[in-house]
C-alpha atoms as a PDB file:
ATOM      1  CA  UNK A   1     -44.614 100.242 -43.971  1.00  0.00           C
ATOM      2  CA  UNK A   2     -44.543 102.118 -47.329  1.00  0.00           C
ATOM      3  CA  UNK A   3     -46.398 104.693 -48.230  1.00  0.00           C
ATOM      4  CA  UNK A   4     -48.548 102.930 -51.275  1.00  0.00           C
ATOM      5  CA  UNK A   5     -50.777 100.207 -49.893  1.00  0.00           C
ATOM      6  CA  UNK A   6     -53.805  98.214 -49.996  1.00  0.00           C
ATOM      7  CA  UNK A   7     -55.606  97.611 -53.301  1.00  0.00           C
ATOM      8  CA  UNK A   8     -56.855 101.283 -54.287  1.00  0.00           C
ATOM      9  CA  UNK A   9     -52.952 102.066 -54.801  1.00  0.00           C
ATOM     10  CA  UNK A  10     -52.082 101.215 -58.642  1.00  0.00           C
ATOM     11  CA  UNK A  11     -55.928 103.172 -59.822  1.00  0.00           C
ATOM     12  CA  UNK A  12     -56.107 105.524 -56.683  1.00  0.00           C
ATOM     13  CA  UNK A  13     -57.579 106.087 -53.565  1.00  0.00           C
ATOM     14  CA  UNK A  14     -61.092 108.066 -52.409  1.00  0.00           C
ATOM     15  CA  UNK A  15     -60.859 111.733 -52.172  1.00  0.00           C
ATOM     16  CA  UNK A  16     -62.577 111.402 -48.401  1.00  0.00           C
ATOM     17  CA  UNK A  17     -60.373 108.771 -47.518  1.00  0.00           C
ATOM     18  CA  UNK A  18     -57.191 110.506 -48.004  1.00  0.00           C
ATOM     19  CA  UNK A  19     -58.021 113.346 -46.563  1.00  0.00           C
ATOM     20  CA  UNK A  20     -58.810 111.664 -43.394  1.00  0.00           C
ATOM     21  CA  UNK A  21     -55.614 109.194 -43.956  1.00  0.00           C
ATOM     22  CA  UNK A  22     -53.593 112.604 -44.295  1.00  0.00           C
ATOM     23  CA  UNK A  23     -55.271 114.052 -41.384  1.00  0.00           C
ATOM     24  CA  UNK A  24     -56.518 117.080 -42.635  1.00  0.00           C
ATOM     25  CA  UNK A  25     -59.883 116.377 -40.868  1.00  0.00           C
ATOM     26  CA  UNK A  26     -60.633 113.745 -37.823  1.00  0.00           C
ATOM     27  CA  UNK A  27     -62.892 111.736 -39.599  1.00  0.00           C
ATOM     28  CA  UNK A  28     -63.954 110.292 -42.958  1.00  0.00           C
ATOM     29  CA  UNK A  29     -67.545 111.772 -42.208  1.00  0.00           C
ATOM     30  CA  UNK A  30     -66.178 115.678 -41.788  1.00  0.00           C
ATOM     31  CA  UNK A  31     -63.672 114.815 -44.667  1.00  0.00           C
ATOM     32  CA  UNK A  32     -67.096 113.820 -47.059  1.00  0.00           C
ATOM     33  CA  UNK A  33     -68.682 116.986 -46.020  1.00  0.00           C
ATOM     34  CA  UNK A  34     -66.314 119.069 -46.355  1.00  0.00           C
ATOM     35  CA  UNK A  35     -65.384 117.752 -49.769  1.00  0.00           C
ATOM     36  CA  UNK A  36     -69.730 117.798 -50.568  1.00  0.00           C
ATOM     37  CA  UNK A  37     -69.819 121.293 -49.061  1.00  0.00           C
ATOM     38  CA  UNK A  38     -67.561 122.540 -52.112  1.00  0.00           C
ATOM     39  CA  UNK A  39     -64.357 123.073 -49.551  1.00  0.00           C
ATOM     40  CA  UNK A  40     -61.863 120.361 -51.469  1.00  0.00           C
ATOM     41  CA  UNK A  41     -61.077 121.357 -54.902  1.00  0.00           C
ATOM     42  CA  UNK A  42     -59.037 118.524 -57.002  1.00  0.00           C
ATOM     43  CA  UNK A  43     -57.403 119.871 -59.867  1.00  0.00           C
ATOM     44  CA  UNK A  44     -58.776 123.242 -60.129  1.00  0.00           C
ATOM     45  CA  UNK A  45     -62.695 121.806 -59.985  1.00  0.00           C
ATOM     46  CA  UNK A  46     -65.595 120.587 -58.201  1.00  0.00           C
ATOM     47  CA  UNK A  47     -65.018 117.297 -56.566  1.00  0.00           C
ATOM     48  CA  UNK A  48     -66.983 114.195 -55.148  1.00  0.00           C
ATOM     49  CA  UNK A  49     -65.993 112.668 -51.726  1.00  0.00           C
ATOM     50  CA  UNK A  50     -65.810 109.515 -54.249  1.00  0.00           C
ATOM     51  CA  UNK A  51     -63.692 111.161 -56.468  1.00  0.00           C
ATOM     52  CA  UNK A  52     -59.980 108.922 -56.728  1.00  0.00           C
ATOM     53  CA  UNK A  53     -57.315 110.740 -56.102  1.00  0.00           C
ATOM     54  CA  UNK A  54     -53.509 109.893 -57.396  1.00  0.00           C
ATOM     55  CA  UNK A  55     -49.990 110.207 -57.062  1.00  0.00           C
ATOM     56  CA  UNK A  56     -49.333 114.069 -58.591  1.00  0.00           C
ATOM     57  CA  UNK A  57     -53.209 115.853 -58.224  1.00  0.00           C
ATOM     58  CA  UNK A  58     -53.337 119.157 -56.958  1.00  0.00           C
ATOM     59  CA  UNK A  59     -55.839 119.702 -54.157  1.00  0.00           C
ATOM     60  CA  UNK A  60     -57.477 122.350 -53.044  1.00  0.00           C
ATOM     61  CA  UNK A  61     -58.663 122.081 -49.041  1.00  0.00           C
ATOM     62  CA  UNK A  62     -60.464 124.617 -46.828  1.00  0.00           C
ATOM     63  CA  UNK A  63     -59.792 122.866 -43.451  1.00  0.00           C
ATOM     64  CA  UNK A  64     -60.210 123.926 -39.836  1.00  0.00           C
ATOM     65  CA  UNK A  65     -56.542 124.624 -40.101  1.00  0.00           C
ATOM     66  CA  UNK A  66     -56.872 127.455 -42.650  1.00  0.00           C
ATOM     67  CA  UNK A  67     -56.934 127.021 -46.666  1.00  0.00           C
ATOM     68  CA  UNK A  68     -54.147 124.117 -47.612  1.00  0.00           C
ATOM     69  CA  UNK A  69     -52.883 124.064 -51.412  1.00  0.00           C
ATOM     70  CA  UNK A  70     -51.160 120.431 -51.539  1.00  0.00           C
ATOM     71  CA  UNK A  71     -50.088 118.047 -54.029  1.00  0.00           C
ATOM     72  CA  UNK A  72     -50.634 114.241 -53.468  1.00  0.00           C
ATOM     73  CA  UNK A  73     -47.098 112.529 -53.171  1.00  0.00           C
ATOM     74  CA  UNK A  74     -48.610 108.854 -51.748  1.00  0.00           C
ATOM     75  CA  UNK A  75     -51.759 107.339 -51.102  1.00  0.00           C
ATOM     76  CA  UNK A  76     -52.087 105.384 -47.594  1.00  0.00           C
ATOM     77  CA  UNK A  77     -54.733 103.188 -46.230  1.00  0.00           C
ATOM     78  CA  UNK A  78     -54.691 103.470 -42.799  1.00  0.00           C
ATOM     79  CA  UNK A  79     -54.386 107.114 -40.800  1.00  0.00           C
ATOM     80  CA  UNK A  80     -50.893 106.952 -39.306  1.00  0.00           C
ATOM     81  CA  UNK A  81     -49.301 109.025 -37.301  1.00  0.00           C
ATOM     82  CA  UNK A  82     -49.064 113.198 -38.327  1.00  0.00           C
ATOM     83  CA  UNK A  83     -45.279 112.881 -39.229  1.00  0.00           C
ATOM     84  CA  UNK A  84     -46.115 109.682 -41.667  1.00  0.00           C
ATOM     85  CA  UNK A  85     -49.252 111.778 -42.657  1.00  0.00           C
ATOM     86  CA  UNK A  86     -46.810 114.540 -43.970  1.00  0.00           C
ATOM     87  CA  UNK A  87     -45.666 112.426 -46.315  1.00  0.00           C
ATOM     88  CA  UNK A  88     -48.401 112.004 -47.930  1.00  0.00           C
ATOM     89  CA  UNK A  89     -48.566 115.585 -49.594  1.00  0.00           C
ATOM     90  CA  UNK A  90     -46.429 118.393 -50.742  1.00  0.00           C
ATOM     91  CA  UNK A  91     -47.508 122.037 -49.642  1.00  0.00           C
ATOM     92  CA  UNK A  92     -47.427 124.111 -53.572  1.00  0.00           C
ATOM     93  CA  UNK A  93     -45.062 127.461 -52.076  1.00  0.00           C
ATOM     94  CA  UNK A  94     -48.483 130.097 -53.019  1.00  0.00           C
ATOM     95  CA  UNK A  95     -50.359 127.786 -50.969  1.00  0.00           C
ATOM     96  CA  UNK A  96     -47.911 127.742 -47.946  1.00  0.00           C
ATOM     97  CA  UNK A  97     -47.640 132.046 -48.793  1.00  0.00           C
ATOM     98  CA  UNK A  98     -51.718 132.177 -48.904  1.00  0.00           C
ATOM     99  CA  UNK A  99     -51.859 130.311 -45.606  1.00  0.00           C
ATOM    100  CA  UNK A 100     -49.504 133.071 -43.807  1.00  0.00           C
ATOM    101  CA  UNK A 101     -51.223 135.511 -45.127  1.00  0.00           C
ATOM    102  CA  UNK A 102     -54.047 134.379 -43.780  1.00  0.00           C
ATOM    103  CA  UNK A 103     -52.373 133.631 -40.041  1.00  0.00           C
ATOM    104  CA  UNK A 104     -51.492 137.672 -40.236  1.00  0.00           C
ATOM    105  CA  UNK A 105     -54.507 139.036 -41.281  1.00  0.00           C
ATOM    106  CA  UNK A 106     -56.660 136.749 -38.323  1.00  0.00           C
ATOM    107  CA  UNK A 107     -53.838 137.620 -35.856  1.00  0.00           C
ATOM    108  CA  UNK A 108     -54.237 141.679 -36.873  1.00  0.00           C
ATOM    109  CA  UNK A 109     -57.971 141.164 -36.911  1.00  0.00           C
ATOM    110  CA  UNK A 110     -59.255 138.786 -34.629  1.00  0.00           C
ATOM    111  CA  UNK A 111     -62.878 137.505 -35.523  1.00  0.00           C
ATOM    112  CA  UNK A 112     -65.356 139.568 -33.511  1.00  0.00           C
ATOM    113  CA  UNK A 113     -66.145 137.674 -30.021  1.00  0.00           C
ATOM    114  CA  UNK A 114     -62.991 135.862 -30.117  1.00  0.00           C
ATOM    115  CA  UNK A 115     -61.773 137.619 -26.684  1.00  0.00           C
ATOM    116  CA  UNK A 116     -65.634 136.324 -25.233  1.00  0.00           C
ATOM    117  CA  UNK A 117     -65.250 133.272 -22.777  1.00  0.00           C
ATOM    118  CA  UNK A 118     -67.772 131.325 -22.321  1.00  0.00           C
ATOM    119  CA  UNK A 119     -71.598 132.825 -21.078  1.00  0.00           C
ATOM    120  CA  UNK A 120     -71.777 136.577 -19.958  1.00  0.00           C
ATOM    121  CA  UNK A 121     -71.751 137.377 -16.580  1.00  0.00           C
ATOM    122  CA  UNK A 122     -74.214 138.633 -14.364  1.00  0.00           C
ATOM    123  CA  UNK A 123     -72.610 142.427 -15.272  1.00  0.00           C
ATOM    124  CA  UNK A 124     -72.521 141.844 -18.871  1.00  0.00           C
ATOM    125  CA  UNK A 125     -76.350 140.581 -18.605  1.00  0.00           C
ATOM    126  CA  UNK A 126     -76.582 144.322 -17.013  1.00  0.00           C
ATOM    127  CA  UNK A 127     -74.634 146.181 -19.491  1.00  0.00           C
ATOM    128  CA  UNK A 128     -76.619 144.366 -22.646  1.00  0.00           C
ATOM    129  CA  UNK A 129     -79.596 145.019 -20.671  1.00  0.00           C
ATOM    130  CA  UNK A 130     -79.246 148.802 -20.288  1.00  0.00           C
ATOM    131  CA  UNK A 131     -78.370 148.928 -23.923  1.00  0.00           C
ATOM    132  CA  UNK A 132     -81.423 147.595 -25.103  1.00  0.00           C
ATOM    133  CA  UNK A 133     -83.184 149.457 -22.657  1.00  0.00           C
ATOM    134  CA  UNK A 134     -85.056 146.870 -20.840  1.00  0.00           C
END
């Protein structure tokens, strides 16, 4: 299957759509928010999950994943499988830099209650309770 199909492919494809297609988020529905919630930039601004995207635009995405800078190599109708979905983008070398800096920083800082599992136990219900004083 190539990587340019269905009718969207000569004028472009929806922002939301290929974001899903590329797999950068599990459904078209967290791709639209996402993109709505000012966490895709295309070309440097403000986008709409409407917005057609083509061959050679540089996006901006804030994913689960960490912060992605990418440019669009193909557009592709259908989500296919995560090495096909590769293909679909090129990762700009800042981008791929920002991202690692980004993996070292979490890993030297963890987020605060990233060691918690889970509800407290009966002890921690004591400990928070003697803190508070109660």
């Amino acid at each position: 299957m190539s990587a340019m199909a269905g009718p969207e492919a000569g004028g472009g494809q929806r922002l939301d759509k290929w974001l899903w297609a590329a797999r950068f988020f599990k459904t078209r529905s967290l791709a639209a928010a996402a993109v709505e919630g000012g966490k895709v930039k295309w070309n440097g601004h403000a986008a709409k999950p409407a917005r057609l995207v083509r061959p050679g635009d540089l996006l901006e995405i804030g994913a689960p994943a960490g912060t992605f800078e990418v440019t669009v190599r193909a557009l592709n109708e259908q989500r296919r499988p995560a090495p096909e979905a590769r293909a679909l983008y090129e990762e700009t070398p800042e981008g791929l830099a920002a991202r690692e800096r980004e993996r070292e920083l979490r890993a030297l800082a963890p987020a605060p209650g990233a060691g918690l599992r889970g509800r407290p136990t009966k002890r921690d219900g004591r400990l928070i309770r003697g803190f508070r004083g109660g």
